[in-house]
PDB file of N, CA and C in Angstrom:
ATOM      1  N   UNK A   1     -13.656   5.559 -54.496  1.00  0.00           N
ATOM      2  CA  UNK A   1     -15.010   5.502 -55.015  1.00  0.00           C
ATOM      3  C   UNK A   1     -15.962   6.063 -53.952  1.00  0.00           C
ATOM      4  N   UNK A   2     -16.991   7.050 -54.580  1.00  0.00           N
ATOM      5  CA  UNK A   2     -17.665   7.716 -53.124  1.00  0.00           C
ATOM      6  C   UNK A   2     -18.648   6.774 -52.832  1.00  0.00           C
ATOM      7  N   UNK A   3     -19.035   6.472 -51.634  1.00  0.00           N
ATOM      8  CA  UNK A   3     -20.329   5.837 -51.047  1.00  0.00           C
ATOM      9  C   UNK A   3     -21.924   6.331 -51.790  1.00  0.00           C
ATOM     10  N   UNK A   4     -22.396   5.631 -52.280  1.00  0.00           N
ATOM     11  CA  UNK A   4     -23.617   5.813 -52.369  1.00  0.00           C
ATOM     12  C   UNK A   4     -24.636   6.313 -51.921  1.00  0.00           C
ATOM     13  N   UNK A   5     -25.527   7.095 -52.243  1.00  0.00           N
ATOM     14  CA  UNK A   5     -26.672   8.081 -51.514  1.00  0.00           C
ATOM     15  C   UNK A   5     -28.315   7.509 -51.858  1.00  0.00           C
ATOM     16  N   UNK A   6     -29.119   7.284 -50.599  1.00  0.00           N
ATOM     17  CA  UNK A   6     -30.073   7.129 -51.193  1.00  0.00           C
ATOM     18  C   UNK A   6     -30.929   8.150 -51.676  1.00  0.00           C
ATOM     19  N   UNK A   7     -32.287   8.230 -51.888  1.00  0.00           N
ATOM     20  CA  UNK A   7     -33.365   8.938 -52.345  1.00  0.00           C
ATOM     21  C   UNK A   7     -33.097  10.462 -51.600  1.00  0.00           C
ATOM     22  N   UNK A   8     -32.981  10.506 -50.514  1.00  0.00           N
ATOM     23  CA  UNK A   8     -33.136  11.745 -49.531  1.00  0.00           C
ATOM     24  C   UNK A   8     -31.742  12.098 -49.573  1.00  0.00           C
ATOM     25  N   UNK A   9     -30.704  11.689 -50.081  1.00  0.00           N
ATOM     26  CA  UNK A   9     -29.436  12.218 -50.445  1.00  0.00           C
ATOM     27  C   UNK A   9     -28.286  11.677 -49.284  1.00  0.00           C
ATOM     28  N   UNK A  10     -29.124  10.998 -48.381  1.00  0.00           N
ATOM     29  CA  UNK A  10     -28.185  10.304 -47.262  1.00  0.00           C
ATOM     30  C   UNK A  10     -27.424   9.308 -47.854  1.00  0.00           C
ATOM     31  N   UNK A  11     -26.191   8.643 -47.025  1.00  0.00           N
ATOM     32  CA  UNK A  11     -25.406   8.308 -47.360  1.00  0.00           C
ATOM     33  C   UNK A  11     -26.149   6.437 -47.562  1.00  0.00           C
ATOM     34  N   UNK A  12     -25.996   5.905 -48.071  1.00  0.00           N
ATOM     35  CA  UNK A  12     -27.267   4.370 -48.572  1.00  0.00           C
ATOM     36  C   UNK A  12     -26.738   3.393 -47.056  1.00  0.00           C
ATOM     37  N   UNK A  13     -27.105   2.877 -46.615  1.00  0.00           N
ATOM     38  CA  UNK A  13     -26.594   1.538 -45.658  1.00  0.00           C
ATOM     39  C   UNK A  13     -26.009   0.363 -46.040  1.00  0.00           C
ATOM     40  N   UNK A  14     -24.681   0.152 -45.779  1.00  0.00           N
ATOM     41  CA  UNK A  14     -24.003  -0.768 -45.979  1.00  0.00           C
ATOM     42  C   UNK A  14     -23.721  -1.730 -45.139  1.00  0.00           C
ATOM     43  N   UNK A  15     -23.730  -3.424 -45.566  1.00  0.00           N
ATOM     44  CA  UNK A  15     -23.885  -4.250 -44.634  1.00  0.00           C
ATOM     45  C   UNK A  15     -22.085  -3.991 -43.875  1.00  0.00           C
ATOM     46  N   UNK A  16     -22.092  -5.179 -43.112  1.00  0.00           N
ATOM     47  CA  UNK A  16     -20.841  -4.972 -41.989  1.00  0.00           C
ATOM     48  C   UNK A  16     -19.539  -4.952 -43.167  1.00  0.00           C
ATOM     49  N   UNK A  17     -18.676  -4.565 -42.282  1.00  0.00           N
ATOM     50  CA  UNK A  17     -17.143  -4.485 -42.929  1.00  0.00           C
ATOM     51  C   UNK A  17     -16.377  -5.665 -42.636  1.00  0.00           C
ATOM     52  N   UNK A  18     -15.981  -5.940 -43.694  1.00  0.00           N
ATOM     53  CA  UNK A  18     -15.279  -7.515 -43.151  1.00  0.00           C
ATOM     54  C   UNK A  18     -14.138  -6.863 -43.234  1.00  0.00           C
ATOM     55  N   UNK A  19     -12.916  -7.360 -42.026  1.00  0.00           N
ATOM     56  CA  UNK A  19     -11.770  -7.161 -41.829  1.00  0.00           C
ATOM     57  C   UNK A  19     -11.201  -8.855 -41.840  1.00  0.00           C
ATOM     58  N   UNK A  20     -10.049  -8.432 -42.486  1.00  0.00           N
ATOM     59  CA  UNK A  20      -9.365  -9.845 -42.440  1.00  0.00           C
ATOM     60  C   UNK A  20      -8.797 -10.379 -41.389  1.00  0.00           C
ATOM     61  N   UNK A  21      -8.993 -11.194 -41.173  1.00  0.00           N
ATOM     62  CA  UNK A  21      -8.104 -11.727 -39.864  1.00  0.00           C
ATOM     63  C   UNK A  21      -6.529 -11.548 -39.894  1.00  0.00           C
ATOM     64  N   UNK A  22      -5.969 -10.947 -38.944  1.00  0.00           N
ATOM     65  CA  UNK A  22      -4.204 -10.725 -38.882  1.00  0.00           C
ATOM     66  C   UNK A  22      -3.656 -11.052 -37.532  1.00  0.00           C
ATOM     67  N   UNK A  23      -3.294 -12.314 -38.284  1.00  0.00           N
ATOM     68  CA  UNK A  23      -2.682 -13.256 -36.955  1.00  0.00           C
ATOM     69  C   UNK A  23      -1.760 -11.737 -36.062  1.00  0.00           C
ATOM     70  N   UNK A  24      -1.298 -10.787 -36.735  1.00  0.00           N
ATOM     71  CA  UNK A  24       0.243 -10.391 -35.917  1.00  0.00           C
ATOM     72  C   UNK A  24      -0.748  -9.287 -34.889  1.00  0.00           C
ATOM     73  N   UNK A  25      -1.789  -9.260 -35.154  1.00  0.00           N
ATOM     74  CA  UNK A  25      -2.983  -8.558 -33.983  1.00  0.00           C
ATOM     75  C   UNK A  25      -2.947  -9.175 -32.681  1.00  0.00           C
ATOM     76  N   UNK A  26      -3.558 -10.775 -32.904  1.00  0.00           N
ATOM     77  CA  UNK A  26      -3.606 -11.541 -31.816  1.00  0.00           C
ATOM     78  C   UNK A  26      -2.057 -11.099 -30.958  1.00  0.00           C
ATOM     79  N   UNK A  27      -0.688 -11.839 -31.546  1.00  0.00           N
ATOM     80  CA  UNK A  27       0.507 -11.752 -31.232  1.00  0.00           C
ATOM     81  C   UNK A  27       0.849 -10.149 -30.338  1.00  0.00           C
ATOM     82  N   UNK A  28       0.288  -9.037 -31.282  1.00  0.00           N
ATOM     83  CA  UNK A  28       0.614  -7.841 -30.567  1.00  0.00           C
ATOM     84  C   UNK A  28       0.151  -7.567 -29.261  1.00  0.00           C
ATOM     85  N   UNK A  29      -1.297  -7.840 -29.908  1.00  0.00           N
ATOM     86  CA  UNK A  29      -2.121  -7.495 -28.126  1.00  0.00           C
ATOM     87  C   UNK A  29      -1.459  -8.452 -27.124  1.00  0.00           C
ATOM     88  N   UNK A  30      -1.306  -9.598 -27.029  1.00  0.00           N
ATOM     89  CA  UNK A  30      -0.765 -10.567 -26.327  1.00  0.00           C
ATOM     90  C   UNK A  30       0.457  -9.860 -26.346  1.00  0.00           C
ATOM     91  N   UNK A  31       1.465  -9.340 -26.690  1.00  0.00           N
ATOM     92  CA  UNK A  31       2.439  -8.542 -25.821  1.00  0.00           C
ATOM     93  C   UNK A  31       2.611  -7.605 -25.264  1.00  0.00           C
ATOM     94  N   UNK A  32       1.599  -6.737 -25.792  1.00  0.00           N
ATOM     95  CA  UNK A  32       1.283  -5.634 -25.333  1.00  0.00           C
ATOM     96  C   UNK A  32       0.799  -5.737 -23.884  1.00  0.00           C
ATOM     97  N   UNK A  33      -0.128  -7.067 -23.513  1.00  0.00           N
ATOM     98  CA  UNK A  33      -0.858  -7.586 -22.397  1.00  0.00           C
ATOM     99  C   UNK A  33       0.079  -7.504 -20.866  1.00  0.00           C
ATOM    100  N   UNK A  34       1.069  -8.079 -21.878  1.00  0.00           N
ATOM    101  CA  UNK A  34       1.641  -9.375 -20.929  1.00  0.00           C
ATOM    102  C   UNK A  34       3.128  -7.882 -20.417  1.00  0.00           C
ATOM    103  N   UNK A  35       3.302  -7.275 -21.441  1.00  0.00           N
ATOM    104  CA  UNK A  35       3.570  -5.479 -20.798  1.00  0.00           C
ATOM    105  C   UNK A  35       3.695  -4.838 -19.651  1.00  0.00           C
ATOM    106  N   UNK A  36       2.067  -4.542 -20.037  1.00  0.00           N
ATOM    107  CA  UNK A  36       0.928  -4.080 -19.251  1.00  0.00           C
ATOM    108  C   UNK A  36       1.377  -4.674 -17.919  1.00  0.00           C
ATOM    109  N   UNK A  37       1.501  -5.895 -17.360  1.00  0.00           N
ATOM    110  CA  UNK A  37       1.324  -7.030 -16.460  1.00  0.00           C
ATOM    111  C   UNK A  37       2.723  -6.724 -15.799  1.00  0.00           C
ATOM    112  N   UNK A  38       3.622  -7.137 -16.411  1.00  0.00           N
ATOM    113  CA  UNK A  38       4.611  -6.567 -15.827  1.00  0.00           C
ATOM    114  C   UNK A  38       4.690  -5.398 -15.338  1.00  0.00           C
ATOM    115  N   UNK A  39       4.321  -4.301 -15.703  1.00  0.00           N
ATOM    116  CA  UNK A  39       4.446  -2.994 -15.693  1.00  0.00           C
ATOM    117  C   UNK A  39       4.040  -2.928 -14.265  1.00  0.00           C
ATOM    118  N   UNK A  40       2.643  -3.015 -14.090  1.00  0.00           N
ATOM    119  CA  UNK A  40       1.692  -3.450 -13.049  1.00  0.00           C
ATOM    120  C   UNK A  40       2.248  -3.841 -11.820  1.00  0.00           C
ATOM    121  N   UNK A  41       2.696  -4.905 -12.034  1.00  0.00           N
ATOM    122  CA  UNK A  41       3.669  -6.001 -11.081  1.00  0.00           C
ATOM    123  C   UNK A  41       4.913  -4.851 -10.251  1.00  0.00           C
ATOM    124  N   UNK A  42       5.850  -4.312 -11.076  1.00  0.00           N
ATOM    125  CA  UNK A  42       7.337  -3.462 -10.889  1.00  0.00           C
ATOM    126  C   UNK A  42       6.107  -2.084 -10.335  1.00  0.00           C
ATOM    127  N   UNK A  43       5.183  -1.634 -10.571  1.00  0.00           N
ATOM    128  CA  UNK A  43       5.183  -0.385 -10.483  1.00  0.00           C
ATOM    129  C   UNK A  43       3.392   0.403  -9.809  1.00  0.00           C
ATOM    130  N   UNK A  44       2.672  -0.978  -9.864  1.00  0.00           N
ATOM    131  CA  UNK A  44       1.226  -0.855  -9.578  1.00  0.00           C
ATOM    132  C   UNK A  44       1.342   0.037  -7.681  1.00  0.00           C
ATOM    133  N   UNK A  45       1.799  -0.689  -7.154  1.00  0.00           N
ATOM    134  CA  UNK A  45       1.228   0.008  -5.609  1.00  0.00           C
ATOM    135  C   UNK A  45       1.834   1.779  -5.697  1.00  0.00           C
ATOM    136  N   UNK A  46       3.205   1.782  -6.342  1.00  0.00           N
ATOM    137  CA  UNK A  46       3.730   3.027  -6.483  1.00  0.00           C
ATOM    138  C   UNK A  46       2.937   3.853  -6.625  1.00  0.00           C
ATOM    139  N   UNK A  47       2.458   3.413  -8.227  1.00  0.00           N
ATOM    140  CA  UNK A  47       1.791   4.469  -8.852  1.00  0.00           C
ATOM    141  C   UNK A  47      -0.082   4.695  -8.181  1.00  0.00           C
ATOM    142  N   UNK A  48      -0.805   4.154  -7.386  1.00  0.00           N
ATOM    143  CA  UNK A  48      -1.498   4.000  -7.095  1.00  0.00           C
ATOM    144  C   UNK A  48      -1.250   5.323  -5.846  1.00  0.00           C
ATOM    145  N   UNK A  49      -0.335   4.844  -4.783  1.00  0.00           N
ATOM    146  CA  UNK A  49       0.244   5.855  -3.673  1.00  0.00           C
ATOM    147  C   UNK A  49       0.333   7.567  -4.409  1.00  0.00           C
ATOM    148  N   UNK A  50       1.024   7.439  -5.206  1.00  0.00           N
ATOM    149  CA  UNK A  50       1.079   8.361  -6.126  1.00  0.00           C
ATOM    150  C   UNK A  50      -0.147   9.790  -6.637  1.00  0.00           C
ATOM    151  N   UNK A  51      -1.223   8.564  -7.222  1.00  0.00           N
ATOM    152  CA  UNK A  51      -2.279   9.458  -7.724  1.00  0.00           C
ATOM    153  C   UNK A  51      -3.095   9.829  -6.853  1.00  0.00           C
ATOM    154  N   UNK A  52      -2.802   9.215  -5.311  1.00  0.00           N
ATOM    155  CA  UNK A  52      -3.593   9.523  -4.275  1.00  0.00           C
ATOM    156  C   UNK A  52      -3.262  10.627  -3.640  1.00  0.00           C
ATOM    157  N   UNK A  53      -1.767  10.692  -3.771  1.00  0.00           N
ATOM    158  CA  UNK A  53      -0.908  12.057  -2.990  1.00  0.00           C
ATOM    159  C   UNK A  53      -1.384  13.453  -4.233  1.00  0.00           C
ATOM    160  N   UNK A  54      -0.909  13.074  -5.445  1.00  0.00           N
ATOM    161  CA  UNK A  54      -1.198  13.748  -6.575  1.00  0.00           C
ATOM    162  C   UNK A  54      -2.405  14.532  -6.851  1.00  0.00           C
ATOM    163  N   UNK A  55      -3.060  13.353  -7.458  1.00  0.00           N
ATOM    164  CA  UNK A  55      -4.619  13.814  -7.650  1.00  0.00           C
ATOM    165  C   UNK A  55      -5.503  13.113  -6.736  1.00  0.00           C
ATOM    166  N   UNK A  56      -6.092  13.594  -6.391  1.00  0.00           N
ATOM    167  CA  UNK A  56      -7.321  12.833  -4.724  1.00  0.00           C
ATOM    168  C   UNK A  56      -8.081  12.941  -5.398  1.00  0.00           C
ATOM    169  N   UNK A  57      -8.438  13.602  -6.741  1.00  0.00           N
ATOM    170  CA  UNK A  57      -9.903  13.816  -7.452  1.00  0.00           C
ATOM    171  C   UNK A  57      -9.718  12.311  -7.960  1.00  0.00           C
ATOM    172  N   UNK A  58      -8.806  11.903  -8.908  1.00  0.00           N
ATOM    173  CA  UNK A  58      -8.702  10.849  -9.762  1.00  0.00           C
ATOM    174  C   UNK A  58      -8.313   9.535  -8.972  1.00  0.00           C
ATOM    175  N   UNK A  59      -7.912   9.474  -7.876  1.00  0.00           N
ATOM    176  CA  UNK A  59      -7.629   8.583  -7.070  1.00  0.00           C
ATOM    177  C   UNK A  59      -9.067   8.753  -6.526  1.00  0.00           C
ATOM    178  N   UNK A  60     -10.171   8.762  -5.953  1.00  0.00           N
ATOM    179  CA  UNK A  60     -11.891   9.182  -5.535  1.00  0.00           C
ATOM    180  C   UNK A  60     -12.366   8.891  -6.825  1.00  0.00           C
ATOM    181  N   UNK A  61     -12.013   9.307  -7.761  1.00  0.00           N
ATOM    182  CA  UNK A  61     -12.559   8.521  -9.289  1.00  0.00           C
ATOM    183  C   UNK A  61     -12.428   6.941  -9.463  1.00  0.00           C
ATOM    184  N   UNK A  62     -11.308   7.045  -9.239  1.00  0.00           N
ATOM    185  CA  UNK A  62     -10.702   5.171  -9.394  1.00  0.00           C
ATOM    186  C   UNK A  62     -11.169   4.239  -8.031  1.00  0.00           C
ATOM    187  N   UNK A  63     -11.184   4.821  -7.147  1.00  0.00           N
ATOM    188  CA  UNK A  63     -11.860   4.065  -5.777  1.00  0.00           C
ATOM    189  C   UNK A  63     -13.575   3.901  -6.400  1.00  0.00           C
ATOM    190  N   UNK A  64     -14.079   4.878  -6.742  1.00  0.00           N
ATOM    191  CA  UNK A  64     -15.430   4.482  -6.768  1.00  0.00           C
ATOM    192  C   UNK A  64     -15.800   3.791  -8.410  1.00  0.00           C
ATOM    193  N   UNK A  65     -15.055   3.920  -9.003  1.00  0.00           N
ATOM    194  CA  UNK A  65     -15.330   2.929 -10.614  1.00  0.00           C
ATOM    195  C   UNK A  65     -15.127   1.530 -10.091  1.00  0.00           C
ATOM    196  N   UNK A  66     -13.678   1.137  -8.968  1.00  0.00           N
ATOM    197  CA  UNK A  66     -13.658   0.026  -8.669  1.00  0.00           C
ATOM    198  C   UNK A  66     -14.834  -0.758  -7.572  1.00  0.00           C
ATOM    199  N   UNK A  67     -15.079   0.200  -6.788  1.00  0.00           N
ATOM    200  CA  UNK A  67     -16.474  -0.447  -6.199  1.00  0.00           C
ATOM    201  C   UNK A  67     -17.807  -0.457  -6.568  1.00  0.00           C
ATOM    202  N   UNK A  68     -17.730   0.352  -7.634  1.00  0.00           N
ATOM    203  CA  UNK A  68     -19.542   0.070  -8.219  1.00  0.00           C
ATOM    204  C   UNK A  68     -19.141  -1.291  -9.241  1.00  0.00           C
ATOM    205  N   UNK A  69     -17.780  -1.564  -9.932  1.00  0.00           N
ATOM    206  CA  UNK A  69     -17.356  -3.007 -10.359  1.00  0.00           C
ATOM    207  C   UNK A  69     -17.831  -3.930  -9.637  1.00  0.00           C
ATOM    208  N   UNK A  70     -16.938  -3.680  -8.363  1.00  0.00           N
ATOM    209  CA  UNK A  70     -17.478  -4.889  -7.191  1.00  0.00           C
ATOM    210  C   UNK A  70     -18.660  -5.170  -6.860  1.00  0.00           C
ATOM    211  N   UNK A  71     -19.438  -4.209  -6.711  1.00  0.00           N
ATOM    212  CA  UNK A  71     -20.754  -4.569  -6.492  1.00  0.00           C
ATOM    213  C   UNK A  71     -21.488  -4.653  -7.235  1.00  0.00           C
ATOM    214  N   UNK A  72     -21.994  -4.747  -8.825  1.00  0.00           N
ATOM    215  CA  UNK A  72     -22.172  -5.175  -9.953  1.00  0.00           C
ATOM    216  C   UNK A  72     -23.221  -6.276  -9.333  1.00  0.00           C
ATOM    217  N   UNK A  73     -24.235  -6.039  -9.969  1.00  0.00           N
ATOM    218  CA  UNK A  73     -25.465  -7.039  -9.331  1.00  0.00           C
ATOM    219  C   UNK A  73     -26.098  -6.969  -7.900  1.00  0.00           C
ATOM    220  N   UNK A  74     -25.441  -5.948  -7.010  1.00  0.00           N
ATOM    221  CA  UNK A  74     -25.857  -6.481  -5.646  1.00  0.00           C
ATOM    222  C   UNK A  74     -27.124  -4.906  -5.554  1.00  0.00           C
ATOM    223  N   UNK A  75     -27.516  -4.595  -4.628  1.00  0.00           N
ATOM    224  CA  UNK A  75     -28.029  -3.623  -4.222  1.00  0.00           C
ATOM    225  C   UNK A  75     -27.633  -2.320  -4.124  1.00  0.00           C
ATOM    226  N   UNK A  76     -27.943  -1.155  -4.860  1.00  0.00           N
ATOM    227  CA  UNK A  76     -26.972   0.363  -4.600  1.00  0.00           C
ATOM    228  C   UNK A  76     -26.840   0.526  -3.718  1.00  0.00           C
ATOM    229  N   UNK A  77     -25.993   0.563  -2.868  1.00  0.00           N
ATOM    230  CA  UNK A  77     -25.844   0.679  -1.495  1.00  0.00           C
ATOM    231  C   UNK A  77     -26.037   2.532  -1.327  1.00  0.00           C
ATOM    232  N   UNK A  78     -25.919   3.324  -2.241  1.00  0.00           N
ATOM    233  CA  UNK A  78     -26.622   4.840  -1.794  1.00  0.00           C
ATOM    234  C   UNK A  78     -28.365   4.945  -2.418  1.00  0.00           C
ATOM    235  N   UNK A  79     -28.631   3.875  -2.210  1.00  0.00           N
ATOM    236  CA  UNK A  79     -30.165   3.862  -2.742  1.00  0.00           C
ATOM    237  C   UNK A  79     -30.859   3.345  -1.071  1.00  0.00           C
ATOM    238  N   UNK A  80     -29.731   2.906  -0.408  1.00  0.00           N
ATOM    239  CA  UNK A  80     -30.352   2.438   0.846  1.00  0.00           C
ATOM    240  C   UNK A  80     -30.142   3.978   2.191  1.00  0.00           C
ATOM    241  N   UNK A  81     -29.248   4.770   1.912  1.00  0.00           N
ATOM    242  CA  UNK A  81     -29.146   5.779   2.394  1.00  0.00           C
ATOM    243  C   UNK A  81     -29.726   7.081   2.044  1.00  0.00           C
ATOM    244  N   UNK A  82     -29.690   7.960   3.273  1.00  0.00           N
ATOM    245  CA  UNK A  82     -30.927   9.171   3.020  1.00  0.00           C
ATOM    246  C   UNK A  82     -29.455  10.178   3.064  1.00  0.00           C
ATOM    247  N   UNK A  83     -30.603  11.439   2.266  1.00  0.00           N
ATOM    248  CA  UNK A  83     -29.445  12.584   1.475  1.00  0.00           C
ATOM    249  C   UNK A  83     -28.360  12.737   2.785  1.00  0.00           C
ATOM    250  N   UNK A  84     -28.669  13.474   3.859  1.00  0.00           N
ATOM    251  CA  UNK A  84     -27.621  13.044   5.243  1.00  0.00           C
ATOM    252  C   UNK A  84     -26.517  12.395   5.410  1.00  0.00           C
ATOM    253  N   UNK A  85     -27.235  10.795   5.208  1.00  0.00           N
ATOM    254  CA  UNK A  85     -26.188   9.847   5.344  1.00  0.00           C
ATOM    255  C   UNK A  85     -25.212   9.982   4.031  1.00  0.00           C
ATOM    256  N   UNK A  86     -25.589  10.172   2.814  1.00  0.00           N
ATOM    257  CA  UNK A  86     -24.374  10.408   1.904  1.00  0.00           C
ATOM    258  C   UNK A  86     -23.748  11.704   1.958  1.00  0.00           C
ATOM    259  N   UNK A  87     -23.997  12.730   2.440  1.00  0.00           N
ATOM    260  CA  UNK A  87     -23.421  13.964   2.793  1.00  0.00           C
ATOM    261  C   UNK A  87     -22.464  13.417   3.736  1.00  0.00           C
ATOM    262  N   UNK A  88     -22.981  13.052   5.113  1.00  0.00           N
ATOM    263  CA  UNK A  88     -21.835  12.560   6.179  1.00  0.00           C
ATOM    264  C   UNK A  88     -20.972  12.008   5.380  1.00  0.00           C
ATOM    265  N   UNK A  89     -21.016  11.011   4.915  1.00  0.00           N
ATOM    266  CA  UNK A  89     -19.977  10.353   4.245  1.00  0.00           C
ATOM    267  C   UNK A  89     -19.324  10.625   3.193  1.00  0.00           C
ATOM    268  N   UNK A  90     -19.779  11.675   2.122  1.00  0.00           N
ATOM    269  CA  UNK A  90     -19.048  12.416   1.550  1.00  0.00           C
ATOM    270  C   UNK A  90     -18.196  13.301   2.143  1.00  0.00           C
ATOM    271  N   UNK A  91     -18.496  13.846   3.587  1.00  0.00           N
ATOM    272  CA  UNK A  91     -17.457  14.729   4.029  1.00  0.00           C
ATOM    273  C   UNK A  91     -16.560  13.930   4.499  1.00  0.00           C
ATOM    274  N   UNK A  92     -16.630  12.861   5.332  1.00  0.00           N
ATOM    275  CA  UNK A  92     -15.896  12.035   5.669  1.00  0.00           C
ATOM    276  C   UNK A  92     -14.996  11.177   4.770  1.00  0.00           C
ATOM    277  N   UNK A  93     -14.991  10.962   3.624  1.00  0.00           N
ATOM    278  CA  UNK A  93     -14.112  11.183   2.234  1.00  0.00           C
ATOM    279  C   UNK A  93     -12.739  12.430   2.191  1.00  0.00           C
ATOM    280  N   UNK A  94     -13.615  13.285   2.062  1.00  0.00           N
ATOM    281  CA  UNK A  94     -13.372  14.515   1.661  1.00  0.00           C
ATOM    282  C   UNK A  94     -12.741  14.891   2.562  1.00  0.00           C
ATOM    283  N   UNK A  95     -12.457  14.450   4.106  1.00  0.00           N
ATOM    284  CA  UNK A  95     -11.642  15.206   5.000  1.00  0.00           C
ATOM    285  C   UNK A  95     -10.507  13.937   4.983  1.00  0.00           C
ATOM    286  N   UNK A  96     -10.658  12.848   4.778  1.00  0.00           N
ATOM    287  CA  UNK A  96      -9.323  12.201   4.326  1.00  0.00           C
ATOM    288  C   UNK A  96      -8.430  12.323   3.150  1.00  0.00           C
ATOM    289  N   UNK A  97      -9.107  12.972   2.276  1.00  0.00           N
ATOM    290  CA  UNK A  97      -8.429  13.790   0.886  1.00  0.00           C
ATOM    291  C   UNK A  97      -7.965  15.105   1.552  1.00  0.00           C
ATOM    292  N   UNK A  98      -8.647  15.921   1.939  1.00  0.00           N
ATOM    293  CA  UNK A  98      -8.014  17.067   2.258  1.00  0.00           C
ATOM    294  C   UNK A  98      -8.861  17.919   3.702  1.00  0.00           C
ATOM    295  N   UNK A  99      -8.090  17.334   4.804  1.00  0.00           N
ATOM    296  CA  UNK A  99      -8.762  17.913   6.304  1.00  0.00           C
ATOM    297  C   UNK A  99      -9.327  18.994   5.989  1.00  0.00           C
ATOM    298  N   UNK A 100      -8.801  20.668   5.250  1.00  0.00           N
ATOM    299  CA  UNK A 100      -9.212  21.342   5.239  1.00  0.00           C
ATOM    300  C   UNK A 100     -10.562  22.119   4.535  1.00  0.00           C
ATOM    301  N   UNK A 101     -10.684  21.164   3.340  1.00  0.00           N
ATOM    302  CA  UNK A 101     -12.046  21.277   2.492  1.00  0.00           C
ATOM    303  C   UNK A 101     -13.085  20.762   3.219  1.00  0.00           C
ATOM    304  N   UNK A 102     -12.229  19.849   4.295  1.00  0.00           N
ATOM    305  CA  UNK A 102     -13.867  19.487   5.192  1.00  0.00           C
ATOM    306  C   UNK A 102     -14.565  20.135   5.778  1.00  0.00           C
ATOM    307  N   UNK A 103     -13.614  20.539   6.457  1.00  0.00           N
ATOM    308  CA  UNK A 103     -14.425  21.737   7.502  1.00  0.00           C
ATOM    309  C   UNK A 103     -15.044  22.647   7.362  1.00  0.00           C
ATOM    310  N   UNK A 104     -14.295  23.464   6.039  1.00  0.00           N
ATOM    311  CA  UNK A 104     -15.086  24.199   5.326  1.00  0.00           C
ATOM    312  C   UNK A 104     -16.698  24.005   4.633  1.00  0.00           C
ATOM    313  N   UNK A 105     -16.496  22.691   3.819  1.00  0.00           N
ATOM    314  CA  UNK A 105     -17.448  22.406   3.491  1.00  0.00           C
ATOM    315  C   UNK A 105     -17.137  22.568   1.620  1.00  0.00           C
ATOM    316  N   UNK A 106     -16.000  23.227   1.452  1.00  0.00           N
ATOM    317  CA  UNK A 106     -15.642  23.380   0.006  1.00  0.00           C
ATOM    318  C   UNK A 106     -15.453  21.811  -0.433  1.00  0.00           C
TER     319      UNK A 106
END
C-alpha cells in the first residue's frame, strides 16, 4: 500500500513505528557481546600492535577517539595550546609513526 501524500505532494507524517518486541534480539546481541569479549581477550593487544605497525594513520585515529573519550567533560587540552605548541607535537607524533615524514615535514 503506497504511503500517503499531503497537499504539496510530500510524503504525509507518520507517527513512530512500533516494532514488536523479539526476545531472540535480546539473546543474539548478548552473544554476539559476549563474542566480541572473548575475541578481545585471545586477540585485543595483537591486533592493536598490528594496526600500529600496519596503519599509523588508523592506529593515530584510534589513539585520539580514545582520548577525547577520556577527557569528555574536562578542558580541550589543544584549546590551552598555541598553533606552535600543536605543530611541535604533531611532529613529535609523526616522527614516532614514521622518523622520516618528520623531518621532512611531509
Amino acid at each position: 500500500m503506497p504511503r500517503p501524500r499531503d497537499a504539496n505532494g510530500r510524503f504525509a507524517k507518520q507517527g513512530p513505528v512500533k516494532i514488536a518486541a523479539d526476545p531472540d534480539i535480546g539473546r543474539s546481541s548478548d552473544a554476539f557481546l559476549n563474542e566480541l569479549r572473548k575475541s578481545w581477550v585471545r586477540h585485543g593487544a595483537a591486533t592493536i600492535e598490528k594496526v600500529r605497525c600496519d596503519r599509523p594513520h588508523d592506529y593515530l585515529r584510534l589513539v585520539a577517539a580514545g582520548l577525547a573519550k577520556q577527557g569528555e567533560g574536562q578542558v580541550d587540552a589543544l584549546e590551552t595550546l598555541s598553533d606552535d605548541e600543536i605543530a611541535e607535537e604533531l611532529r613529535r607524533i609523526l616522527s614516532r609513526l614514521d622518523p622520516e615524514s618528520a623531518e621532512t615535514g611531509a
